[in-house]
Structure formats: C-alpha cells, structure tokens
N, C-alpha and C. Protein backbone atom coordinates (compact mmCIF):
# COMPACT_ATOMS: atom_id res chain seq x y z
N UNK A 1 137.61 178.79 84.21
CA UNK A 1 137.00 178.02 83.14
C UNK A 1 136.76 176.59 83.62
N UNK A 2 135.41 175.86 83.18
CA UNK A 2 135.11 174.82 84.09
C UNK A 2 135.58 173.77 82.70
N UNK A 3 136.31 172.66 83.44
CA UNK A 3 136.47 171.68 82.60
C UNK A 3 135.75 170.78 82.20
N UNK A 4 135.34 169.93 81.07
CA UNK A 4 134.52 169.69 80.81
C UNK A 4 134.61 168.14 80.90
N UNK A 5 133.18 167.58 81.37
CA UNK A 5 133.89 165.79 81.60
C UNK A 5 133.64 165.18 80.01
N UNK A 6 134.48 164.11 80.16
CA UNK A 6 134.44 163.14 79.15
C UNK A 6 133.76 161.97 78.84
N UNK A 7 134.21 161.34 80.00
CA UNK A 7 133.50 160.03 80.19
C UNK A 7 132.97 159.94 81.82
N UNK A 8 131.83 159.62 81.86
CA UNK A 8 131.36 158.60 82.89
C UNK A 8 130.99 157.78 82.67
N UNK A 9 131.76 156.98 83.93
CA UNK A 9 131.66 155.29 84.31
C UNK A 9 131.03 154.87 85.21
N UNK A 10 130.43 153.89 85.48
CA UNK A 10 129.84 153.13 86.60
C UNK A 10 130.82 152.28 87.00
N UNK A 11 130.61 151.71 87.79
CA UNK A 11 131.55 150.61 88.36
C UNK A 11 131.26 150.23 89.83
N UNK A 12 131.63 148.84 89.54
CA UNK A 12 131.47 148.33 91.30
C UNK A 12 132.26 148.73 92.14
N UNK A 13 132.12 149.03 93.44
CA UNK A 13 132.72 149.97 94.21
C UNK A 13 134.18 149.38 94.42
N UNK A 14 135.42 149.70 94.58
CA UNK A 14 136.54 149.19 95.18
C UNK A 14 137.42 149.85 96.41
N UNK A 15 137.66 149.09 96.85
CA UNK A 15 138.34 149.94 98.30
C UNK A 15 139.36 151.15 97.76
N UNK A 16 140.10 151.19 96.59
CA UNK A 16 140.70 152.72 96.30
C UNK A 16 139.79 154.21 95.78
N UNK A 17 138.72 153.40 96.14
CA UNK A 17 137.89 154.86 95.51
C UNK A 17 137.33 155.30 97.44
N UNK A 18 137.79 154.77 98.51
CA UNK A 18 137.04 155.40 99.92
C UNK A 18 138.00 156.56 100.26
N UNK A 19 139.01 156.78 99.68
CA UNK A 19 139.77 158.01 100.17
C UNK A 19 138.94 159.11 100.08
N UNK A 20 138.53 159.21 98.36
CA UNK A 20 137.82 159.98 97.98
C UNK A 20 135.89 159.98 98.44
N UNK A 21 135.47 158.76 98.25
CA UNK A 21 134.22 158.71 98.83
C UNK A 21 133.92 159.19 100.29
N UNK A 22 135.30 159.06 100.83
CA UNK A 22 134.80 159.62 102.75
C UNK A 22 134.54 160.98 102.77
N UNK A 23 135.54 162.02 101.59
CA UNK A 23 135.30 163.44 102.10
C UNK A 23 133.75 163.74 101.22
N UNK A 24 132.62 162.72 100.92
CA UNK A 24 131.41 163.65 100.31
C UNK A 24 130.60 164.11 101.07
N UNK A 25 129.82 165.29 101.31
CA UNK A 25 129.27 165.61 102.28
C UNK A 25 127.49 165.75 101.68
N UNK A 26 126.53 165.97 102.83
CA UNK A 26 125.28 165.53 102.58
C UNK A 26 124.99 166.85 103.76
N UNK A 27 124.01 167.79 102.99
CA UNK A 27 123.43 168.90 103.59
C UNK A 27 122.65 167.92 104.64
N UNK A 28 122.21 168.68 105.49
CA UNK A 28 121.29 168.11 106.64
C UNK A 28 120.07 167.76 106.29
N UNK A 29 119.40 168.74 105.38
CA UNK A 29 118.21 168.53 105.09
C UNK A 29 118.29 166.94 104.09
N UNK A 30 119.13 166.57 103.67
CA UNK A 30 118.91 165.40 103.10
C UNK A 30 119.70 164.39 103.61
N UNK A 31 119.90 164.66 104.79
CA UNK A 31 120.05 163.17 105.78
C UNK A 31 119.40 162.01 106.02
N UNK A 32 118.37 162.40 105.97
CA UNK A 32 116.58 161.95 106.16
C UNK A 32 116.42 160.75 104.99
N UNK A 33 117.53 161.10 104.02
CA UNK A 33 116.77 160.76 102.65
C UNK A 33 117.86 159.53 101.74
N UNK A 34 118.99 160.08 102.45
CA UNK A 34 120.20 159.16 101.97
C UNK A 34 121.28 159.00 103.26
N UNK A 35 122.39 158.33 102.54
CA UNK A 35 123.33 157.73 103.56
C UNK A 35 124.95 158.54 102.57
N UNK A 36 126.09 159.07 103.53
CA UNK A 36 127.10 158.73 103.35
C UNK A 36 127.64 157.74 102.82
N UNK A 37 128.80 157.37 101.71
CA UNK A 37 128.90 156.22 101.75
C UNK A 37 129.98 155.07 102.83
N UNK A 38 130.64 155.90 103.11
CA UNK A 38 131.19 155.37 104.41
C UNK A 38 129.93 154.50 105.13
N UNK A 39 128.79 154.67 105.39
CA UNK A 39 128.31 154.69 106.34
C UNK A 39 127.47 153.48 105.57
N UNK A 40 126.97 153.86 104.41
CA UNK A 40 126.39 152.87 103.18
C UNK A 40 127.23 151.30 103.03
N UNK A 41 128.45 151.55 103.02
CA UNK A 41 129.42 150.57 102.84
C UNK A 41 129.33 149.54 104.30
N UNK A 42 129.06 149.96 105.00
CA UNK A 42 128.95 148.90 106.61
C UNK A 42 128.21 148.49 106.46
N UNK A 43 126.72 149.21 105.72
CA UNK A 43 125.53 148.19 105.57
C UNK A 43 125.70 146.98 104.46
N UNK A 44 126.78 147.45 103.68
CA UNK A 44 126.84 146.21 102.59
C UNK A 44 127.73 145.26 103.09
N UNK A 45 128.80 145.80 104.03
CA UNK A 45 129.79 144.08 104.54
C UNK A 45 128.52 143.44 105.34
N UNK A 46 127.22 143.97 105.84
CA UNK A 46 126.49 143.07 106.88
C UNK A 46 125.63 141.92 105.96
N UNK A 47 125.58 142.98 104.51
CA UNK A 47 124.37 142.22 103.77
C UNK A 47 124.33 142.30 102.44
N UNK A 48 125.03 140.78 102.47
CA UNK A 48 125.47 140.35 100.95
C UNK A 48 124.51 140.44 99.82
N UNK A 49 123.06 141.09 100.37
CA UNK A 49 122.09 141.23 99.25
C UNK A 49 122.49 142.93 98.39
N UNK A 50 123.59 143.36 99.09
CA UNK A 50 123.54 145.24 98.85
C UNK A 50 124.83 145.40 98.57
N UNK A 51 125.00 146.30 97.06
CA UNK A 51 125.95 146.21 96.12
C UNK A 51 126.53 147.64 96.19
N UNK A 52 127.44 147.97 96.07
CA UNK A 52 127.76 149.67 96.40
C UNK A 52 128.30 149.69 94.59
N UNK A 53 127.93 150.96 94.25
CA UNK A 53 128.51 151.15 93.08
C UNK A 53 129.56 153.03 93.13
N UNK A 54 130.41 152.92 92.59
CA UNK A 54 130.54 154.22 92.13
C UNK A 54 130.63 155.17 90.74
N UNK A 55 130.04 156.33 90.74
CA UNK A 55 129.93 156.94 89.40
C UNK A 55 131.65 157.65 89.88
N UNK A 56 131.87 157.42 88.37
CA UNK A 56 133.79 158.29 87.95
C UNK A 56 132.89 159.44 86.95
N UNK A 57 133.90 160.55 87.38
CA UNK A 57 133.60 161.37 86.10
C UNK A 57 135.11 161.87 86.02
N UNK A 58 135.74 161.17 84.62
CA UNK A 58 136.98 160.98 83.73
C UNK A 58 137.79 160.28 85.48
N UNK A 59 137.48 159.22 85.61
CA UNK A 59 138.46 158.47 86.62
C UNK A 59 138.23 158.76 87.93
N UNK A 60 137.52 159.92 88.22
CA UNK A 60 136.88 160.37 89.73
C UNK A 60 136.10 159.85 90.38
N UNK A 61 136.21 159.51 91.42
CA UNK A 61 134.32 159.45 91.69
C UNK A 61 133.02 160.83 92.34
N UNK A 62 132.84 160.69 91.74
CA UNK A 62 132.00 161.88 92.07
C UNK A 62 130.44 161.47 92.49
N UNK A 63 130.01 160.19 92.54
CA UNK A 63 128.88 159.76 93.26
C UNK A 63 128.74 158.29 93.23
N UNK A 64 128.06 158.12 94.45
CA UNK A 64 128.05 156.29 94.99
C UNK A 64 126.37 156.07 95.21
N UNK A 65 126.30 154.63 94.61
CA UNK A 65 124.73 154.09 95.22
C UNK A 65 125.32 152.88 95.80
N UNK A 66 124.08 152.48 96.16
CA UNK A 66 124.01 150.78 96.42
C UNK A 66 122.51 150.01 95.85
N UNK A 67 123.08 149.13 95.43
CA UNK A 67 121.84 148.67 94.70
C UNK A 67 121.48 147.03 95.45
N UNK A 68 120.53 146.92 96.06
CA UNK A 68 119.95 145.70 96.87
C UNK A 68 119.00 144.99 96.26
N UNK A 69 119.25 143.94 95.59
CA UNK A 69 119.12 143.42 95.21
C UNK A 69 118.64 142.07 95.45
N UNK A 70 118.00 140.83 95.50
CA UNK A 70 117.53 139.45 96.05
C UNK A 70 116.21 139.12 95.07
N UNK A 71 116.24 138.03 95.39
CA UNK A 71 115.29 136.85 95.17
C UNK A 71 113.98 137.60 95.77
N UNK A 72 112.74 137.84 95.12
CA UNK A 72 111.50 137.96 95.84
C UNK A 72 110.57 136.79 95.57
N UNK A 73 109.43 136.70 96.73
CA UNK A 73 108.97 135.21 96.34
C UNK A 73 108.17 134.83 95.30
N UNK A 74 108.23 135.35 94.27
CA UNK A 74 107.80 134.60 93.04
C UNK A 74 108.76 134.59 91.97
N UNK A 75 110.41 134.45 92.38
CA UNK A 75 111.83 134.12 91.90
C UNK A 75 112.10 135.19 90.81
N UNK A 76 111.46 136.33 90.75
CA UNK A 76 111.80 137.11 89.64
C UNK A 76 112.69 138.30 90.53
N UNK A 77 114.03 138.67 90.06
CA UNK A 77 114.94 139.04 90.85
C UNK A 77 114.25 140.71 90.87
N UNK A 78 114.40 141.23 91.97
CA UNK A 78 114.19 142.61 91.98
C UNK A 78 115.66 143.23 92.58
N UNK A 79 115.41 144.63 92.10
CA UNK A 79 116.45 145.60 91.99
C UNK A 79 115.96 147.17 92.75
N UNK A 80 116.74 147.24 93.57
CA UNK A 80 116.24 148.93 94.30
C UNK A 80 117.59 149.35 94.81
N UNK A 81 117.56 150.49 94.79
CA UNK A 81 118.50 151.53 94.29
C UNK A 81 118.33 151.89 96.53
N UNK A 82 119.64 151.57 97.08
CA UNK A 82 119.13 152.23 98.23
C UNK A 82 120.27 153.31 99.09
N UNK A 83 121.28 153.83 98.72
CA UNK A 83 122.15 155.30 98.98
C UNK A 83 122.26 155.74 98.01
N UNK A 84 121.85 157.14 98.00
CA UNK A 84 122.96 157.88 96.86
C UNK A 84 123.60 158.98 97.49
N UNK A 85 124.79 159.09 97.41
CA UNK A 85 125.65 160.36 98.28
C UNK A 85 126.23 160.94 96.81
N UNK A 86 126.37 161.77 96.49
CA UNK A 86 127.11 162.76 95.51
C UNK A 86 127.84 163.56 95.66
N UNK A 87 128.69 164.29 94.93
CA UNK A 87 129.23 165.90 95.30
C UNK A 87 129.28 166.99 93.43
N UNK A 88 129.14 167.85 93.26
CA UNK A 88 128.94 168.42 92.29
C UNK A 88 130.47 168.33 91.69
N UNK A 89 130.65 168.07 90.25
CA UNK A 89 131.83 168.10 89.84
C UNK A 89 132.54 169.48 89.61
C-alpha cells in the first residue's frame, strides 16, 4: 500500500539534505538535459548568481533545482530554473 504524501515544501537547499540528494540517480538518456545535484551544487559555490533549492515530500527530499538568477541589463531581475534531478516518491 503506497503512502500517501502530505505536505510539500520548497526550501533553500541545506547541507543536511546531501546525504540524501547524492543517492538520486538520472537515466542516461537525460544526462543531456539536467545535472545531479551533487554536481549542480559545485556550480553554485562557483556562482553566487545560482540558488539550489530542494523539494521535501513530508520532510524528504525527493527533488532539487537551482534557480540563477541576476541583474539583466535593463535592471529587471530575471529568473531561470537551471538543474532539476528527482527520484519518484
């Protein structure tokens, strides 16, 4: 019997959620297309413009983005969405 979630949360990423974020895995065919977040997370210590987030489902995480974010030159802030790694709950 599959349990059923309650709540999902967003949240900014914190170093106790990489235990769990290291084991997500990414079929091959969509390598091409996204990043691990292990691998996501190195690009954000290089570049303070790129935000890692993680989705909890009831306290879990069960999927990570990063959202990059900056100043474009006509000062109106833009927002793009650039890993998503998941795993099915």
């Amino acid at each position: 019997m599959e349990k059923e979630i309650e709540t999902i949360t967003l949240m900014a990423y914190i170093p106790e959620h990489l235990h769990l974020l290291s084991q997500f895995y990414l079929p091959n065919t969509q390598t091409p297309f996204s990043a691990l977040p292990e691998e996501s997370l190195k690009y954000c210590r290089e570049d303070c413009d790129r935000h890692p987030f993680v989705i909890l489902a009831d306290g879990i995480p069960v999927g990570f983005f990063v959202l990059h974010w900056r100043k474009t030159p006509t000062l109106s802030p833009a927002i793009k969405k650039r890993f998503y790694s998941g795993i099915p709950c």
